[in-house]
N, C-alpha and C. Protein backbone atom coordinates (compact mmCIF):
# COMPACT_ATOMS: atom_id res chain seq x y z
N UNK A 1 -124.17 168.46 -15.03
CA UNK A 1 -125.05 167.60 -14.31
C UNK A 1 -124.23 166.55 -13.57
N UNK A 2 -124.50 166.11 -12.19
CA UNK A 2 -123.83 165.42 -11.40
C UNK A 2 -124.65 163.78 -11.71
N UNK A 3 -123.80 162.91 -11.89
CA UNK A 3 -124.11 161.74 -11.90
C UNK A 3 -124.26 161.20 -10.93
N UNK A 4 -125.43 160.64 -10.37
CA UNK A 4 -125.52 159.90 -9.14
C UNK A 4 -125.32 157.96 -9.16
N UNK A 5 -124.59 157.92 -7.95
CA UNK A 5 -123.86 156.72 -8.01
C UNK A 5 -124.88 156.06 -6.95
N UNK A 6 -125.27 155.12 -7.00
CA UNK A 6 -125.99 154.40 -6.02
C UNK A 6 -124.99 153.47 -5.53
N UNK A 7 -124.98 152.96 -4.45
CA UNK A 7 -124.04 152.02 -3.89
C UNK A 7 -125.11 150.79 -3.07
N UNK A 8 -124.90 149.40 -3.28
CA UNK A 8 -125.68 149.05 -2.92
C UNK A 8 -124.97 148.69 -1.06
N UNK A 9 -126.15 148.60 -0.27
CA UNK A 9 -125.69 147.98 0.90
C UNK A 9 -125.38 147.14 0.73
N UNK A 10 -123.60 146.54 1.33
CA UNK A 10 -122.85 145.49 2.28
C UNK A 10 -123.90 144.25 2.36
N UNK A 11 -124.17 143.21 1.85
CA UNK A 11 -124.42 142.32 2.43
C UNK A 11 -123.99 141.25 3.23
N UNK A 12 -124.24 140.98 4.55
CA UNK A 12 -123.17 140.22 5.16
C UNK A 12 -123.89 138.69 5.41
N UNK A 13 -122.97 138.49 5.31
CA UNK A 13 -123.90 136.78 5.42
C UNK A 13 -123.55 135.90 6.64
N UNK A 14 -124.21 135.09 7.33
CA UNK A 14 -124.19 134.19 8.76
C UNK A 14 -125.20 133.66 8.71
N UNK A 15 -125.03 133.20 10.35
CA UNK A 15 -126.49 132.98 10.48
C UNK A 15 -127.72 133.85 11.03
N UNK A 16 -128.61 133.84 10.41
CA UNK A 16 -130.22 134.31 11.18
C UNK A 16 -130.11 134.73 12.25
N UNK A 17 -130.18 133.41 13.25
CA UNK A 17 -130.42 133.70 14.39
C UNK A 17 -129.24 133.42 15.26
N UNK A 18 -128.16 134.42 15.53
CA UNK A 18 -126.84 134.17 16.38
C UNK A 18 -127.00 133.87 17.30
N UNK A 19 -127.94 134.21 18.15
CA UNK A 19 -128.42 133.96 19.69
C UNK A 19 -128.88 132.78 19.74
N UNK A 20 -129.27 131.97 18.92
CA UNK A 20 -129.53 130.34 18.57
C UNK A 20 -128.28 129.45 18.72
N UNK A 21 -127.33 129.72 18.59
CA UNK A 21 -126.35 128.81 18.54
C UNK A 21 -126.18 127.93 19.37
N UNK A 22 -125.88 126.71 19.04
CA UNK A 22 -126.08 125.53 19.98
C UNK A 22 -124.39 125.20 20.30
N UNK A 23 -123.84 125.41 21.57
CA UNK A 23 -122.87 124.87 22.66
C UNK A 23 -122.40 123.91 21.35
N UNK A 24 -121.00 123.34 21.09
CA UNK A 24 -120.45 122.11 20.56
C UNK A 24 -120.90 121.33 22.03
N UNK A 25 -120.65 121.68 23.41
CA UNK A 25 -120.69 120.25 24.10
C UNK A 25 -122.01 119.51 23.96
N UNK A 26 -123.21 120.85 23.64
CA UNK A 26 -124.76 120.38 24.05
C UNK A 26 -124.98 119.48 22.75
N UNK A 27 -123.78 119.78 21.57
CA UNK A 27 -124.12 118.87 20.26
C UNK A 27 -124.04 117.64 20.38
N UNK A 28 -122.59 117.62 21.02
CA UNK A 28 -122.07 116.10 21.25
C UNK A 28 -122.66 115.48 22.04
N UNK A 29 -123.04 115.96 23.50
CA UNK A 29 -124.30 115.28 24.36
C UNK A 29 -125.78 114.93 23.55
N UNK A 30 -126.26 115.91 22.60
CA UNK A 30 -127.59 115.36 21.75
C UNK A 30 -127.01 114.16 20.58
N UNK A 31 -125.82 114.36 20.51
CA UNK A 31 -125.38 113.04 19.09
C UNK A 31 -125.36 111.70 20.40
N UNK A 32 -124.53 111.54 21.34
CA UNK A 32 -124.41 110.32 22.72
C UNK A 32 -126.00 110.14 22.67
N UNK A 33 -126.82 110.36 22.94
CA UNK A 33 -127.70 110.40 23.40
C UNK A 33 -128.44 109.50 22.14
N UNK A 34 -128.66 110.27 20.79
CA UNK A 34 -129.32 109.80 20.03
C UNK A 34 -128.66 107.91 19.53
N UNK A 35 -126.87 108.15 19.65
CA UNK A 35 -126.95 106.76 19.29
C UNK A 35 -126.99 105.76 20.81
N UNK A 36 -127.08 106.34 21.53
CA UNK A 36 -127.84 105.17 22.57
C UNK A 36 -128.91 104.93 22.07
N UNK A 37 -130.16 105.63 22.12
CA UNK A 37 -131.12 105.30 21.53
C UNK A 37 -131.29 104.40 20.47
N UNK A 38 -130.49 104.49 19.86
CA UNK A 38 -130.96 103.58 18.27
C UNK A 38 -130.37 102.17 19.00
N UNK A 39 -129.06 102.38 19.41
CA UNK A 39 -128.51 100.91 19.85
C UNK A 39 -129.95 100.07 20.49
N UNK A 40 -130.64 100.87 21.44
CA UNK A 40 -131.19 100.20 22.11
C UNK A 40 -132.49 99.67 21.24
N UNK A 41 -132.96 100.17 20.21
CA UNK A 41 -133.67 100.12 19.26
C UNK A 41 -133.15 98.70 18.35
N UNK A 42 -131.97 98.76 17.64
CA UNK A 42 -131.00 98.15 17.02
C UNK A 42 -130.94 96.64 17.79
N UNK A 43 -130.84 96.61 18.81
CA UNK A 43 -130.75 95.56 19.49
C UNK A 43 -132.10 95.06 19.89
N UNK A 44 -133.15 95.32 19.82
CA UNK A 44 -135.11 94.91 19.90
C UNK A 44 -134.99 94.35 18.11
N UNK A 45 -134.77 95.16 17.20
CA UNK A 45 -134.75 94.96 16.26
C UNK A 45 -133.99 93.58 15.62
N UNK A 46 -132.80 93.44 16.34
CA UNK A 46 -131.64 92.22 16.40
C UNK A 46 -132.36 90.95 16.59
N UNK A 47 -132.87 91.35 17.79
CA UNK A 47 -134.01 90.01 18.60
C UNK A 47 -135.00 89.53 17.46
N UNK A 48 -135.65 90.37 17.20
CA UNK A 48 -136.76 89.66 16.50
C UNK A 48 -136.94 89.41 14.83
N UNK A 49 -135.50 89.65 14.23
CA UNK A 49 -135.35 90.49 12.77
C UNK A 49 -135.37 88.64 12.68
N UNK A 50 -134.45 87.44 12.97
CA UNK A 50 -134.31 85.92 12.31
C UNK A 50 -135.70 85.70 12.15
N UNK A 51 -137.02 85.43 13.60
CA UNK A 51 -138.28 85.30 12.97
C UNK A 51 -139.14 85.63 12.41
N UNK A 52 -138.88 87.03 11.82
CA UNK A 52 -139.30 87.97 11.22
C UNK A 52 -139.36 88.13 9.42
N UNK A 53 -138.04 87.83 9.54
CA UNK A 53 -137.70 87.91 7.95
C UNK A 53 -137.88 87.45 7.08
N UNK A 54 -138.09 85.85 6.91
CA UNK A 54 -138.74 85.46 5.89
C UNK A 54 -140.16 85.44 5.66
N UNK A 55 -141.03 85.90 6.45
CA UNK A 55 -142.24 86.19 6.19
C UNK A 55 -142.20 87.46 5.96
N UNK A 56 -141.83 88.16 6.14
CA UNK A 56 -142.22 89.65 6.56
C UNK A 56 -140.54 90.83 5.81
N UNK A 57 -140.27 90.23 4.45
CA UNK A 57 -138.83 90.30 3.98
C UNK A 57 -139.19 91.66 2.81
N UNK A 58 -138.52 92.88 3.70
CA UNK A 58 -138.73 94.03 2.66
C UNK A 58 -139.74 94.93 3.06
N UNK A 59 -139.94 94.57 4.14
CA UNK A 59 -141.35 94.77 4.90
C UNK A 59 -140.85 95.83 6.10
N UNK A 60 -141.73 96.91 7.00
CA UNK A 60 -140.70 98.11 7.67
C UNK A 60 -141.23 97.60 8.90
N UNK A 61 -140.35 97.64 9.93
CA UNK A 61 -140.77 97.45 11.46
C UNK A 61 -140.28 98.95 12.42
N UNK A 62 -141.44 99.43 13.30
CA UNK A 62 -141.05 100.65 13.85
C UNK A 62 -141.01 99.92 15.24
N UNK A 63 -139.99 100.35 16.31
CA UNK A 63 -139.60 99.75 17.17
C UNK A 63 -139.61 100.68 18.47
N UNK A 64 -140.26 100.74 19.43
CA UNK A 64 -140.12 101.21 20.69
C UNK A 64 -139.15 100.79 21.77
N UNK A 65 -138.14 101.42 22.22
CA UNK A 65 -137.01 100.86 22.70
C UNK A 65 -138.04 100.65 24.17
N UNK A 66 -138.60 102.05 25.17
CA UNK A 66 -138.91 101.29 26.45
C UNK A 66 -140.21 99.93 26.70
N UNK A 67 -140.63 100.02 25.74
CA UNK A 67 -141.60 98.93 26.09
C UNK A 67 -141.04 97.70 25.11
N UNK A 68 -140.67 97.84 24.07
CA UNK A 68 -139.90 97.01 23.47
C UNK A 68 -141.10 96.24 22.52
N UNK A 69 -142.15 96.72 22.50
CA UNK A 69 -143.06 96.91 21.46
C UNK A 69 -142.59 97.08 19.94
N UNK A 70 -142.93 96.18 18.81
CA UNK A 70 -142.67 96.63 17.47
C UNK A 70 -144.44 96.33 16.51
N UNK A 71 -143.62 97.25 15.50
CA UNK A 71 -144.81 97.58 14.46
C UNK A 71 -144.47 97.22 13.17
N UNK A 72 -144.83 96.43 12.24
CA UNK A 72 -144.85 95.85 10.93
C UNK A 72 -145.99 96.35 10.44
N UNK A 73 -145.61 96.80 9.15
CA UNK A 73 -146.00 96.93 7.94
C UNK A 73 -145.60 96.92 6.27
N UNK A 74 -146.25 96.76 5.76
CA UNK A 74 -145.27 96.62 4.08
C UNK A 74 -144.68 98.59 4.06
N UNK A 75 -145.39 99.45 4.60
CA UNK A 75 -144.90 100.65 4.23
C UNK A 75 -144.50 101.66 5.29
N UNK A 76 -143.37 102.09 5.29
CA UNK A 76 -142.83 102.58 6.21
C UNK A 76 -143.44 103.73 7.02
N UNK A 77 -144.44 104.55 6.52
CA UNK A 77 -145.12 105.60 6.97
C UNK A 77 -146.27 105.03 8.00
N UNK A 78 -146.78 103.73 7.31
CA UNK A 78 -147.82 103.51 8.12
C UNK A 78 -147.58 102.27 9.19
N UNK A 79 -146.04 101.88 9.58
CA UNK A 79 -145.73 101.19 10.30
C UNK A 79 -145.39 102.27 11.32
N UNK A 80 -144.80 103.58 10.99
CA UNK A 80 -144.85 104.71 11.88
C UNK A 80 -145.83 105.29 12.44
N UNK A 81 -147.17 105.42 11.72
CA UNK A 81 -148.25 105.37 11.95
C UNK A 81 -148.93 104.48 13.33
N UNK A 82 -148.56 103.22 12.95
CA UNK A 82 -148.96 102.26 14.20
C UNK A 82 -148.57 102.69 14.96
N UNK A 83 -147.02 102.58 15.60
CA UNK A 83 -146.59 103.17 16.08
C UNK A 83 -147.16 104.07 17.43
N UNK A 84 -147.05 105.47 16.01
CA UNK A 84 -147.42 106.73 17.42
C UNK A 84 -148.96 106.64 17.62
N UNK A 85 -149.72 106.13 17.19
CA UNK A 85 -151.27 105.44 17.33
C UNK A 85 -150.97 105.09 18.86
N UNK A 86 -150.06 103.86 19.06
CA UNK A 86 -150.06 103.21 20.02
C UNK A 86 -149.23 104.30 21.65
N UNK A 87 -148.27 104.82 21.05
CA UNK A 87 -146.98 105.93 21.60
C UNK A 87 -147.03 106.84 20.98
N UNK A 88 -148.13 108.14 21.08
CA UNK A 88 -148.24 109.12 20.53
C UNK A 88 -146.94 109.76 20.96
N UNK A 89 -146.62 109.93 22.41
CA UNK A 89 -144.89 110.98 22.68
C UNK A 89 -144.04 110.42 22.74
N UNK A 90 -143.56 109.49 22.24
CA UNK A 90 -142.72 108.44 22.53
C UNK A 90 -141.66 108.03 20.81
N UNK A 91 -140.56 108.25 21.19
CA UNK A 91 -139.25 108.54 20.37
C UNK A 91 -139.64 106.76 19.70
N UNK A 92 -139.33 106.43 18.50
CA UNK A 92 -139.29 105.16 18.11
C UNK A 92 -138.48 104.86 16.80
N UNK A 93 -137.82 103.80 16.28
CA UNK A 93 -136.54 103.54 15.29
C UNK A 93 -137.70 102.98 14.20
N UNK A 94 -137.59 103.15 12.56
CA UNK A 94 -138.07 102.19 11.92
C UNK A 94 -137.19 102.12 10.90
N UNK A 95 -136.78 100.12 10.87
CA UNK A 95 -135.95 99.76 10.23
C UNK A 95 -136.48 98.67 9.49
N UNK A 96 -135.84 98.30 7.89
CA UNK A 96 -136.07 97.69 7.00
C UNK A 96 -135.97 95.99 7.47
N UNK A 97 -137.29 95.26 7.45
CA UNK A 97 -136.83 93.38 7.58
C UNK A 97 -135.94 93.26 6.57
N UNK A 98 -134.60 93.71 6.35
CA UNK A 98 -133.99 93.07 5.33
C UNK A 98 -132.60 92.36 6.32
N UNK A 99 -131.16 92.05 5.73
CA UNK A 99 -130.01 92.08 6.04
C UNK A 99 -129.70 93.16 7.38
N UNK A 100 -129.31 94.07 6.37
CA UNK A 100 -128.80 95.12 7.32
C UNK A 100 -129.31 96.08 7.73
N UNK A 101 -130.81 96.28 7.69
CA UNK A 101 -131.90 97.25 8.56
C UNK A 101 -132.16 98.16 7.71
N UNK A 102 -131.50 98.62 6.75
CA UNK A 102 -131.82 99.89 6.48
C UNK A 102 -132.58 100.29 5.05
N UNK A 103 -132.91 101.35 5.17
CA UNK A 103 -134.63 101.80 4.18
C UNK A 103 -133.90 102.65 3.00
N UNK A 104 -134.68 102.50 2.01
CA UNK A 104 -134.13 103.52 0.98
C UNK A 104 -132.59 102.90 0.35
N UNK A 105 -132.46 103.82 -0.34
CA UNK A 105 -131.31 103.51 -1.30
C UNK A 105 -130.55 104.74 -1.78
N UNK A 106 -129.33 104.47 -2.21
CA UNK A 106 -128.59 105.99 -2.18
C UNK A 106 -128.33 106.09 -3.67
């Protein structure tokens, strides 16, 4: 009697979708791009963070860089909320009233 050997198929591993691949230059142009954005965000945020903070300390502000519009709330979802309420297509930063802006903890 002949013993049969099964062999399993080669699995090769990559990515999914190869034809997806994104250009390194188109990366580095979407990374330029995004930290302009925040700067310009970062700096609305700069402006108004001294009269802001002791009332409003711990508290999340979502920030629209072209109109220069901001949104306070105690919770970060629903200061995002305001927000796209107000700028449904419209890109916007939300950063912590604290020190150094930023949400969460590592």
């Amino acid at each position: 009697m002949t013993e049969s050997t099964s062999q399993k198929p080669v699995r090769r591993r990559g990515r999914i979708f190869p034809e997806i691949t994104i250009p390194p230059e188109e990366l580095a142009k979407r990374k330029i791009e995004r930290e302009v954005f925040h700067q310009r965000c970062w700096t609305i945020f700069e402006r108004v963070r001294p009269e802001l903070i002791d009332k409003y300390y711990g508290w999340y502000i979502a920030v629209e860089p072209n109109s220069g519009d901001y949104f306070i709330d105690e919770d970060n979802m629903q200061a995002h909320r305001k927000a796209l309420q107000k700028y449904p297509d419209v890109e916007h930063c939300v950063f912590c009233l604290n020190e150094d802006g930023t949400t969460g903890t590592i």
